[in-house]
C-alpha atoms as a PDB file:
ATOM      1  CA  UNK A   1      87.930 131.573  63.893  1.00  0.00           C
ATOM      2  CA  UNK A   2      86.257 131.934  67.014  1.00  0.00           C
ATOM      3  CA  UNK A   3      84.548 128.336  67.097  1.00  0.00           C
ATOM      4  CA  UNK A   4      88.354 126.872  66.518  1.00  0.00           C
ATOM      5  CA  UNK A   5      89.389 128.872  69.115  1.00  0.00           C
ATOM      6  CA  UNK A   6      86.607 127.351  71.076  1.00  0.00           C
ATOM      7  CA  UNK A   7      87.315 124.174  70.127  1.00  0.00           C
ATOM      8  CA  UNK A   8      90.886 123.761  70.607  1.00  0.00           C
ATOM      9  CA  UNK A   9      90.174 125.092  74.216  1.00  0.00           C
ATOM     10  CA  UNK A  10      87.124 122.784  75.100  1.00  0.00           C
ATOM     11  CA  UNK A  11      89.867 120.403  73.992  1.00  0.00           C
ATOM     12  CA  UNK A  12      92.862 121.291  75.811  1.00  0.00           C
ATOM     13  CA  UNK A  13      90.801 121.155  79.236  1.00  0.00           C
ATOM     14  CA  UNK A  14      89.047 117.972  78.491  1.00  0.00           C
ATOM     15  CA  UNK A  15      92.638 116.847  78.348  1.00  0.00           C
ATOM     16  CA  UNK A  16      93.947 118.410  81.092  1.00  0.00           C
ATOM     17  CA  UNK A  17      91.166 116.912  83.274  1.00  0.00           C
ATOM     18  CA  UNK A  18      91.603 113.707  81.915  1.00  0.00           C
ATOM     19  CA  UNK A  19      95.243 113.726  82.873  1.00  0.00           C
ATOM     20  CA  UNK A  20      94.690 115.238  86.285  1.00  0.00           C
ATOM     21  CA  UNK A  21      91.571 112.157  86.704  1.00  0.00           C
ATOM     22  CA  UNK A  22      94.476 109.611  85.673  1.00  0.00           C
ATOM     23  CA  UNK A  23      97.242 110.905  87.705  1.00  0.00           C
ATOM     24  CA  UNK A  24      94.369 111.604  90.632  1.00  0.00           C
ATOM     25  CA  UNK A  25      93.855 107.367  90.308  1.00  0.00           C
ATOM     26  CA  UNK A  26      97.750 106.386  90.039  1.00  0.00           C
ATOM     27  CA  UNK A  27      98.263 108.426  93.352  1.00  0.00           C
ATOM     28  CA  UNK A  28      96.238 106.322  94.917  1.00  0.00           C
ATOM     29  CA  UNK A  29      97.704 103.189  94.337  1.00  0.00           C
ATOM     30  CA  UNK A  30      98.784 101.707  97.422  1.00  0.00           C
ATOM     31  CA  UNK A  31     100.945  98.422  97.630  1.00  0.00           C
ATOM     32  CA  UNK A  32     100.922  96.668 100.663  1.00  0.00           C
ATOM     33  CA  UNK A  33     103.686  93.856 101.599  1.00  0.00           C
ATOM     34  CA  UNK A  34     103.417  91.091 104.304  1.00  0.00           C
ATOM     35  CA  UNK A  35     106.381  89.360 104.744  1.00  0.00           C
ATOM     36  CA  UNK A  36     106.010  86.130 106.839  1.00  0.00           C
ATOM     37  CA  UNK A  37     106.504  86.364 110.480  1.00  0.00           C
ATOM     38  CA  UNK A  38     107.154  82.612 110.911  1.00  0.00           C
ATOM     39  CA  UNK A  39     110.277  81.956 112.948  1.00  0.00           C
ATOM     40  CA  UNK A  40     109.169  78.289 113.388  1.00  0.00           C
ATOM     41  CA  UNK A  41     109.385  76.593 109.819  1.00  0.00           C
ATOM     42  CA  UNK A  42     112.904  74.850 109.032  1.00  0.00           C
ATOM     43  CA  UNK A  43     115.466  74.012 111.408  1.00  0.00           C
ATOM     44  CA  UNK A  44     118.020  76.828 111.453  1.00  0.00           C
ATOM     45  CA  UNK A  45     116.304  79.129 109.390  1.00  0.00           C
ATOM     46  CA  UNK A  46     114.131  82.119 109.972  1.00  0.00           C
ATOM     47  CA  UNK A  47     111.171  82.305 107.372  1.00  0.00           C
ATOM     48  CA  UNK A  48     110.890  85.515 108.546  1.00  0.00           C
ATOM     49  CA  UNK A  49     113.986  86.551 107.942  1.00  0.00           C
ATOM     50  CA  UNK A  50     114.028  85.300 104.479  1.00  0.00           C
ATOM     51  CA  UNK A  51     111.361  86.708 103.422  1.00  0.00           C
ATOM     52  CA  UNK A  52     111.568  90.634 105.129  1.00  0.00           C
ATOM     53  CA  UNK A  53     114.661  90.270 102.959  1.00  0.00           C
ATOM     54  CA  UNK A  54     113.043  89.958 100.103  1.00  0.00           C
ATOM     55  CA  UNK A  55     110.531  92.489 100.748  1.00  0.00           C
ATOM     56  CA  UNK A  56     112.630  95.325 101.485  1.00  0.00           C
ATOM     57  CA  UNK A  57     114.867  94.534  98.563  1.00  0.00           C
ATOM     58  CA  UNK A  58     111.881  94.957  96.224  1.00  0.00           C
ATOM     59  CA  UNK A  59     110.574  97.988  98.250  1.00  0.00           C
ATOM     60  CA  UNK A  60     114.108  99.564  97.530  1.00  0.00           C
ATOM     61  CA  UNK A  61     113.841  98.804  93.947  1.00  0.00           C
ATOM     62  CA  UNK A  62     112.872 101.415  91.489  1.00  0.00           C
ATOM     63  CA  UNK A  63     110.014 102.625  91.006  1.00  0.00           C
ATOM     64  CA  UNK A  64     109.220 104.048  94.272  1.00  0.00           C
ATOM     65  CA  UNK A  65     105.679 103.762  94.635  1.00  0.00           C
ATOM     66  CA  UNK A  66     103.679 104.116  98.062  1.00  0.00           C
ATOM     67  CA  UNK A  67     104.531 101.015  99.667  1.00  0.00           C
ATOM     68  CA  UNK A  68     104.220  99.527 102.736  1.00  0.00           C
ATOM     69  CA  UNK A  69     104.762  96.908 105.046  1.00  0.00           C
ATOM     70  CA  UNK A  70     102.725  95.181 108.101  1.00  0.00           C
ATOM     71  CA  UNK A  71     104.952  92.472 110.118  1.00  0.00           C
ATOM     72  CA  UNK A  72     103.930  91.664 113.436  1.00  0.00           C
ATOM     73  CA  UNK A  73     107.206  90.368 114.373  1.00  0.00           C
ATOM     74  CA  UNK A  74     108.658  90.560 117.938  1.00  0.00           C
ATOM     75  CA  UNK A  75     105.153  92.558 119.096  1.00  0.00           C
ATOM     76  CA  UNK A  76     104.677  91.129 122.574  1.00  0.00           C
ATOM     77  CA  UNK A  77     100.632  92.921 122.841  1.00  0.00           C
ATOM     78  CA  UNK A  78      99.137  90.095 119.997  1.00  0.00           C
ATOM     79  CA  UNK A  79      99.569  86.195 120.289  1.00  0.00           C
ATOM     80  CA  UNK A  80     101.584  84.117 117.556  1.00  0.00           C
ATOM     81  CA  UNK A  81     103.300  86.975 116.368  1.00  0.00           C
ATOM     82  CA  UNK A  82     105.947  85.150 115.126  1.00  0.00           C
ATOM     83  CA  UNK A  83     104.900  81.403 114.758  1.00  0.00           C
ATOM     84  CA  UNK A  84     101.893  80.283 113.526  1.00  0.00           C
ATOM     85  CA  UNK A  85     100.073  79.507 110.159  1.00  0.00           C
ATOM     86  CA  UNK A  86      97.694  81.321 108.035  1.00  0.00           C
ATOM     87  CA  UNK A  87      95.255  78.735 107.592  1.00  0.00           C
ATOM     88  CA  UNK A  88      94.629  77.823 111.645  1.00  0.00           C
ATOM     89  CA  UNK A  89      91.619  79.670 113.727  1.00  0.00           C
ATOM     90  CA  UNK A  90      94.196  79.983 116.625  1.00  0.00           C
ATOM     91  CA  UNK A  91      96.752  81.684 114.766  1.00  0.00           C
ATOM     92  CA  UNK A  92      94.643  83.779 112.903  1.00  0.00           C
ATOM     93  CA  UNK A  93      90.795  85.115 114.148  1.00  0.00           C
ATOM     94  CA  UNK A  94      91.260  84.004 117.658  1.00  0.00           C
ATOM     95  CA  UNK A  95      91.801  86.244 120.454  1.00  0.00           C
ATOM     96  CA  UNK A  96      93.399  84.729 123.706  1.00  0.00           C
ATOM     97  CA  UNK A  97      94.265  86.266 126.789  1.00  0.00           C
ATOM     98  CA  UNK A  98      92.531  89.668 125.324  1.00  0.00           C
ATOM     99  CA  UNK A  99      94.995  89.657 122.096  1.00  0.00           C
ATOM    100  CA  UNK A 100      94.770  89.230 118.384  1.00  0.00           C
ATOM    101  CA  UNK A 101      96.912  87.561 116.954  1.00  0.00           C
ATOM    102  CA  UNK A 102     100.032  88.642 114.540  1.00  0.00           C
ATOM    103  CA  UNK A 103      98.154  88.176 111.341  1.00  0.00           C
ATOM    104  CA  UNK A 104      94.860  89.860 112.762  1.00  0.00           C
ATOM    105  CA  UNK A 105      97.433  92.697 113.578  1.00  0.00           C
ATOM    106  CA  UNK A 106      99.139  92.428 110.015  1.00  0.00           C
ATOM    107  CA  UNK A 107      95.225  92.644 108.130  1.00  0.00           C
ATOM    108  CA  UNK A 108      94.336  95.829 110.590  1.00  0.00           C
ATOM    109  CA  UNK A 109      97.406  97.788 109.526  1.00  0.00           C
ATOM    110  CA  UNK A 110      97.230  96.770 105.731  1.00  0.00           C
ATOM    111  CA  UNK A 111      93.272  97.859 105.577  1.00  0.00           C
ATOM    112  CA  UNK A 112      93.651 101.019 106.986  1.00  0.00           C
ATOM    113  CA  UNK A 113      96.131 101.945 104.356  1.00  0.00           C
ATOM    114  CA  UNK A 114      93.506 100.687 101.936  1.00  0.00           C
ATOM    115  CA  UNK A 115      95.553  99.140  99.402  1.00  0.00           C
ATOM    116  CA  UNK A 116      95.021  98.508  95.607  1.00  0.00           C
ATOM    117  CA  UNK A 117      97.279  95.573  95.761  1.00  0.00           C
ATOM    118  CA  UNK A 118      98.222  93.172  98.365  1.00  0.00           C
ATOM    119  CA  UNK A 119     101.158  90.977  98.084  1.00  0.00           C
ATOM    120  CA  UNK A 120     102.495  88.045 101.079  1.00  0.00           C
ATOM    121  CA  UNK A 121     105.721  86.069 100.674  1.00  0.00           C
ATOM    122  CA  UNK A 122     106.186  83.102 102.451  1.00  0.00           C
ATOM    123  CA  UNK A 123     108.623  80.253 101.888  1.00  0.00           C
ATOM    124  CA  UNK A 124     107.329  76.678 101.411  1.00  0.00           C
ATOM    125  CA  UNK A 125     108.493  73.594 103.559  1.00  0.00           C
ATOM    126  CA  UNK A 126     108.335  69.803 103.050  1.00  0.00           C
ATOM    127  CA  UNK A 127     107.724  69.678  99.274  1.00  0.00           C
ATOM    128  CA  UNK A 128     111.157  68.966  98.508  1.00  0.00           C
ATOM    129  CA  UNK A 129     111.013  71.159  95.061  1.00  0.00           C
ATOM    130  CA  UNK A 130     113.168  73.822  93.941  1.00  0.00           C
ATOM    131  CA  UNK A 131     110.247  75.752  93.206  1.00  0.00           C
ATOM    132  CA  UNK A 132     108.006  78.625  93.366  1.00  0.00           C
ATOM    133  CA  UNK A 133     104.609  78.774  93.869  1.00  0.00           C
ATOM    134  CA  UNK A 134     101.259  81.607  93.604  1.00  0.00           C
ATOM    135  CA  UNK A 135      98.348  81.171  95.472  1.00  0.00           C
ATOM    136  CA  UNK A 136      94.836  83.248  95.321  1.00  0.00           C
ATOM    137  CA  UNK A 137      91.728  83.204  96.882  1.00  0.00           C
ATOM    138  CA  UNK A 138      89.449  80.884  95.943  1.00  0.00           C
ATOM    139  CA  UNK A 139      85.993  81.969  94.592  1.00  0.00           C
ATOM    140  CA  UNK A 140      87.391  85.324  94.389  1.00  0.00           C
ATOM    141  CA  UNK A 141      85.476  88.205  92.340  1.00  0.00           C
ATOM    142  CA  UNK A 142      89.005  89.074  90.949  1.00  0.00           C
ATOM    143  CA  UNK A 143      89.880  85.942  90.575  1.00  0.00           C
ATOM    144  CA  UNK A 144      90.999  86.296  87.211  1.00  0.00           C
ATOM    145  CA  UNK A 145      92.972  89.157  87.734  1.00  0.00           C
ATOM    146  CA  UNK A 146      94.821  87.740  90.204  1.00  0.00           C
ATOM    147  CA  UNK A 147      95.794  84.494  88.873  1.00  0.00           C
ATOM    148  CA  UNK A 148      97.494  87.216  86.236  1.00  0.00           C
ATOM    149  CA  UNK A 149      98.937  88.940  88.430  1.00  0.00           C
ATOM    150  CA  UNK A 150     100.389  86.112  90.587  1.00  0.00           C
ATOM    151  CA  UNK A 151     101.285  84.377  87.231  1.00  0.00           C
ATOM    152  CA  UNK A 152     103.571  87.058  86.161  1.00  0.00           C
ATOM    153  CA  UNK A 153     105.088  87.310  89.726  1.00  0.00           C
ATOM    154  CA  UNK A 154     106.288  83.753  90.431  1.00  0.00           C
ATOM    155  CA  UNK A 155     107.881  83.853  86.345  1.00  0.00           C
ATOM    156  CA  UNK A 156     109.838  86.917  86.983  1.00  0.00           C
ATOM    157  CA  UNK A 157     111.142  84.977  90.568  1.00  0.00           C
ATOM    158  CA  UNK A 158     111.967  81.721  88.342  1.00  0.00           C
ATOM    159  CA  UNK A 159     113.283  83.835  85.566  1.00  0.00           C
ATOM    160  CA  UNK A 160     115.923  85.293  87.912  1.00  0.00           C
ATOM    161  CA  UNK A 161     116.870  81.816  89.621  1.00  0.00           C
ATOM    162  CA  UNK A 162     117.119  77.967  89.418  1.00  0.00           C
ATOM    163  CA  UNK A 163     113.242  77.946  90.875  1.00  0.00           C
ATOM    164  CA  UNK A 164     110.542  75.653  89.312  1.00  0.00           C
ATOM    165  CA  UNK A 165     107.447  77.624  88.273  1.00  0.00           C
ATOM    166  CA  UNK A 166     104.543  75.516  89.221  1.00  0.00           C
ATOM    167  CA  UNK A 167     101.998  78.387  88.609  1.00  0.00           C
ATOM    168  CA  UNK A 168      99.122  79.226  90.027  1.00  0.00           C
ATOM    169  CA  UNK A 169      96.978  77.435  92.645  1.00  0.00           C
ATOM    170  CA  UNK A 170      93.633  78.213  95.002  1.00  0.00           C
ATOM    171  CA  UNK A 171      94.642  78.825  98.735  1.00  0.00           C
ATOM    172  CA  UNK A 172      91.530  75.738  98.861  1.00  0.00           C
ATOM    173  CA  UNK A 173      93.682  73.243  97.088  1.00  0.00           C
ATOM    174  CA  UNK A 174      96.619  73.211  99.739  1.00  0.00           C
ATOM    175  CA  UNK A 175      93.460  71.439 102.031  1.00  0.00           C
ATOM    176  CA  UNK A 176      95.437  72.441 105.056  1.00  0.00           C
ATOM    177  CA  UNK A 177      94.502  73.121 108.620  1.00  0.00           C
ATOM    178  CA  UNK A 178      90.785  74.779 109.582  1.00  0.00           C
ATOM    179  CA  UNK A 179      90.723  78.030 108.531  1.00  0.00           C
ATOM    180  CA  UNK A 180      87.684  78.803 106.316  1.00  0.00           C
ATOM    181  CA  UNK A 181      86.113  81.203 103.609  1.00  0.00           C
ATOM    182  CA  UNK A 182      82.979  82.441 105.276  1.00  0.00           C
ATOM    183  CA  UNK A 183      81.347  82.515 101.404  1.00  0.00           C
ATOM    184  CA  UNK A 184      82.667  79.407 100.290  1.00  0.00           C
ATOM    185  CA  UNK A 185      83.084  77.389 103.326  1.00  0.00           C
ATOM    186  CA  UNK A 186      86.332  75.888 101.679  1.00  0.00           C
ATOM    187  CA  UNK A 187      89.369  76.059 103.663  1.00  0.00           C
ATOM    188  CA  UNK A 188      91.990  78.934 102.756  1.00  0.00           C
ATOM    189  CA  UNK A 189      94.519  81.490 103.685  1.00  0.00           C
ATOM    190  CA  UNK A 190      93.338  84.020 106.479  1.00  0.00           C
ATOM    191  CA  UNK A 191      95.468  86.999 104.641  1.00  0.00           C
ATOM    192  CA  UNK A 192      94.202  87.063 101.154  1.00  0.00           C
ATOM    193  CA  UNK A 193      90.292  86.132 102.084  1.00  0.00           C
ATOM    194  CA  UNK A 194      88.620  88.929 100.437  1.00  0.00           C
ATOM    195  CA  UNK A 195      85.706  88.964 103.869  1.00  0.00           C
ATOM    196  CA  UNK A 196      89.170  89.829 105.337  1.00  0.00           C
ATOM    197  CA  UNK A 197      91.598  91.825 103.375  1.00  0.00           C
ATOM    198  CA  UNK A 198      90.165  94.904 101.697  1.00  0.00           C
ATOM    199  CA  UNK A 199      92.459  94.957  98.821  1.00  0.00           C
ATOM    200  CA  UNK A 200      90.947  94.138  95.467  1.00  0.00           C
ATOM    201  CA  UNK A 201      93.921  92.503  93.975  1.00  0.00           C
ATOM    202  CA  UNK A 202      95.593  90.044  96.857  1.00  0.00           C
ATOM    203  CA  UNK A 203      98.250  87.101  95.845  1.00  0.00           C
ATOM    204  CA  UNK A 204     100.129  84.987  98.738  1.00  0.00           C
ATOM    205  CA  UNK A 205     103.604  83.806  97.091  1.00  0.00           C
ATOM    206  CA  UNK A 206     105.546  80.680  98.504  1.00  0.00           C
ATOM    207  CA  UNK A 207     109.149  81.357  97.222  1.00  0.00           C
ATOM    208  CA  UNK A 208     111.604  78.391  97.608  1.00  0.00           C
ATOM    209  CA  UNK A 209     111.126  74.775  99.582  1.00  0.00           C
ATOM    210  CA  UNK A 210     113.001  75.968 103.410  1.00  0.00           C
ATOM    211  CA  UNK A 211     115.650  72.803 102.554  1.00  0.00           C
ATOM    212  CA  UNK A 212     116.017  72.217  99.465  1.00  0.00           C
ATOM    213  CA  UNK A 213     116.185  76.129  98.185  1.00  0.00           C
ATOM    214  CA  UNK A 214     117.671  76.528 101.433  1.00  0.00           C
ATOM    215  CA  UNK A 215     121.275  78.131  99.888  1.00  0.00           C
ATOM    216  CA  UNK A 216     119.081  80.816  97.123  1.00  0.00           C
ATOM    217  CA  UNK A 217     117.042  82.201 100.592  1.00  0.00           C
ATOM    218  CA  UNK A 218     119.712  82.409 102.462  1.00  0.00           C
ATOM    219  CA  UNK A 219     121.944  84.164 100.107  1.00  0.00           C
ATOM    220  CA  UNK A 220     122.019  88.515 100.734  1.00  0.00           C
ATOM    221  CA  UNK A 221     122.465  87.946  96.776  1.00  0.00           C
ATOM    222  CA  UNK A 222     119.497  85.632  96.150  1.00  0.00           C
ATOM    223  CA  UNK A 223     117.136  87.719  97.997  1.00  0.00           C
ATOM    224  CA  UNK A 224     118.007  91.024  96.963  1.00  0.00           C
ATOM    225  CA  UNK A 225     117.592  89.584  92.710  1.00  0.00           C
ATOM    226  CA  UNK A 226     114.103  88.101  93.703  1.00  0.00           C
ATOM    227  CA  UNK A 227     112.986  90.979  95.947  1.00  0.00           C
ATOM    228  CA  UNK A 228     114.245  92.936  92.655  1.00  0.00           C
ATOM    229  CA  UNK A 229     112.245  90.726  89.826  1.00  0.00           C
ATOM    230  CA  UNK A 230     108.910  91.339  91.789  1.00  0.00           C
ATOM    231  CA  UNK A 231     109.145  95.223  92.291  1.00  0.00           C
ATOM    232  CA  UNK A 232     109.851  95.356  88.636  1.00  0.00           C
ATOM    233  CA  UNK A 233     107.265  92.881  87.084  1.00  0.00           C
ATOM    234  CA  UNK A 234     104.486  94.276  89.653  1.00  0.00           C
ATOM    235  CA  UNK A 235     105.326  97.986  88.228  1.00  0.00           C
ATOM    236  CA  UNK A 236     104.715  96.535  85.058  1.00  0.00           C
ATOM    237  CA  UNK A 237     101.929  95.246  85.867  1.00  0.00           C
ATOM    238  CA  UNK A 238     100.467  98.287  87.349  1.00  0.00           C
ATOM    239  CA  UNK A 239     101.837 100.660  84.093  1.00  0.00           C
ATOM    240  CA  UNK A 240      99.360  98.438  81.801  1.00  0.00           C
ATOM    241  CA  UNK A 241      96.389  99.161  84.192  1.00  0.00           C
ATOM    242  CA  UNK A 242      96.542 102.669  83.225  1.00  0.00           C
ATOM    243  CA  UNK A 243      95.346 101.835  79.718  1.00  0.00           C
END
């Protein structure tokens, strides 16, 4: 009687602790959000605009997890704070005139919140697709974790719109501009370089072409059903990691 006794106790704390390790872990997830700060792409339409849109609307979606967001916009202390590209030296590691830039600013605030996942929109220009695109870092440890998640991100966007998916690509395929990996040496995107961004699980999204998709990111309605398909799928997402 007494060993059961024993037993059932030894097992009801081992439980207990287990539960308290798990919940300890989920607490510490920590999404960060970096909607694009680009006021230059498109002519009569704010990137930037578009896609804070879509970022609150999926921070207001259910469920509320600790989120957060780091936009440099309209900061007058840090250069190119609301042009500029993620893949150029002077937009991105350079300091002129004393100041970082907006997306040096944007990677400061986003590592000291040290986030489990890391998530930019953007909006694409000049491929003249309907269409919606992932991008991770190439040569990435996580690599493969990634291209998951940023798989099941860009389908729940098409799912909930006229978008092409056109999956998954490496930020070194887009062959753009001189930013570089410091490991790889092969041209990428300054935010989700992993000798950069702290985050283990970073995906840069490019939602829409700026003309052709121009009347979906423009619409109140359009945004706030995308921002709403990635909160969902990435809480799905982060449910199945508790297994």
């Amino acid at each position: 009687m007494k060993k059961s006794f024993f037993l059932i106790l030894a097992l009801t704390f081992f439980t207990t602790q287990s539960f308290k390790h798990d919940f300890a872990k989920r607490k510490k997830w920590i999404i960060v959000w970096q909607p694009s700060h680009q006021t230059d792409t498109g002519k009569d339409f704010s990137e930037a605009e578009t896609c804070n849109a879509i970022v609150e609307a999926a921070m207001e979606t259910k469920p509320k997890l600790k989120e957060y967001k780091v936009w440099s916009l309209g900061k007058t202390n840090l250069h190119h704070a609301n042009v500029g590209s993620n893949t150029v030296i002077e937009h991105t590691t350079a300091i002129i005139d004393g100041k970082i830039s907006g997306y040096a600013y944007e990677l400061e605030q986003s590592n000291r919140r040290k986030p489990l996942v890391f998530i930019a929109v953007h909006n694409n220009g000049g491929t003249n697709r309907n269409a919606v695109w992932g991008y991770i870092h190439h040569g990435d440890k996580y690599e493969t974790e990634n291209r998951e998640l940023a798989a099941r991100l860009i389908k729940a966007i098409a799912s909930v719109t006229t978008l092409e998916n056109r999956g998954v690509l490496l930020d070194s395929t887009t062959g753009r501009n001189d930013y570089r990996c410091k490991i790889t040496g092969k041209r990428g995107f300054y935010s989700i370089d992993e000798n950069i961004n702290i985050a283990p699980y970073r995906v840069l999204l490019e939602i829409g072409d700026n003309a052709v998709s121009r009347e979906l990111l423009i619409s109140p309605e359009g945004r706030k059903k995308m921002g709403e398909a990635l909160k969902k799928e990435l809480a799905a997402w982060l449910e199945e990691r508790k297994n």
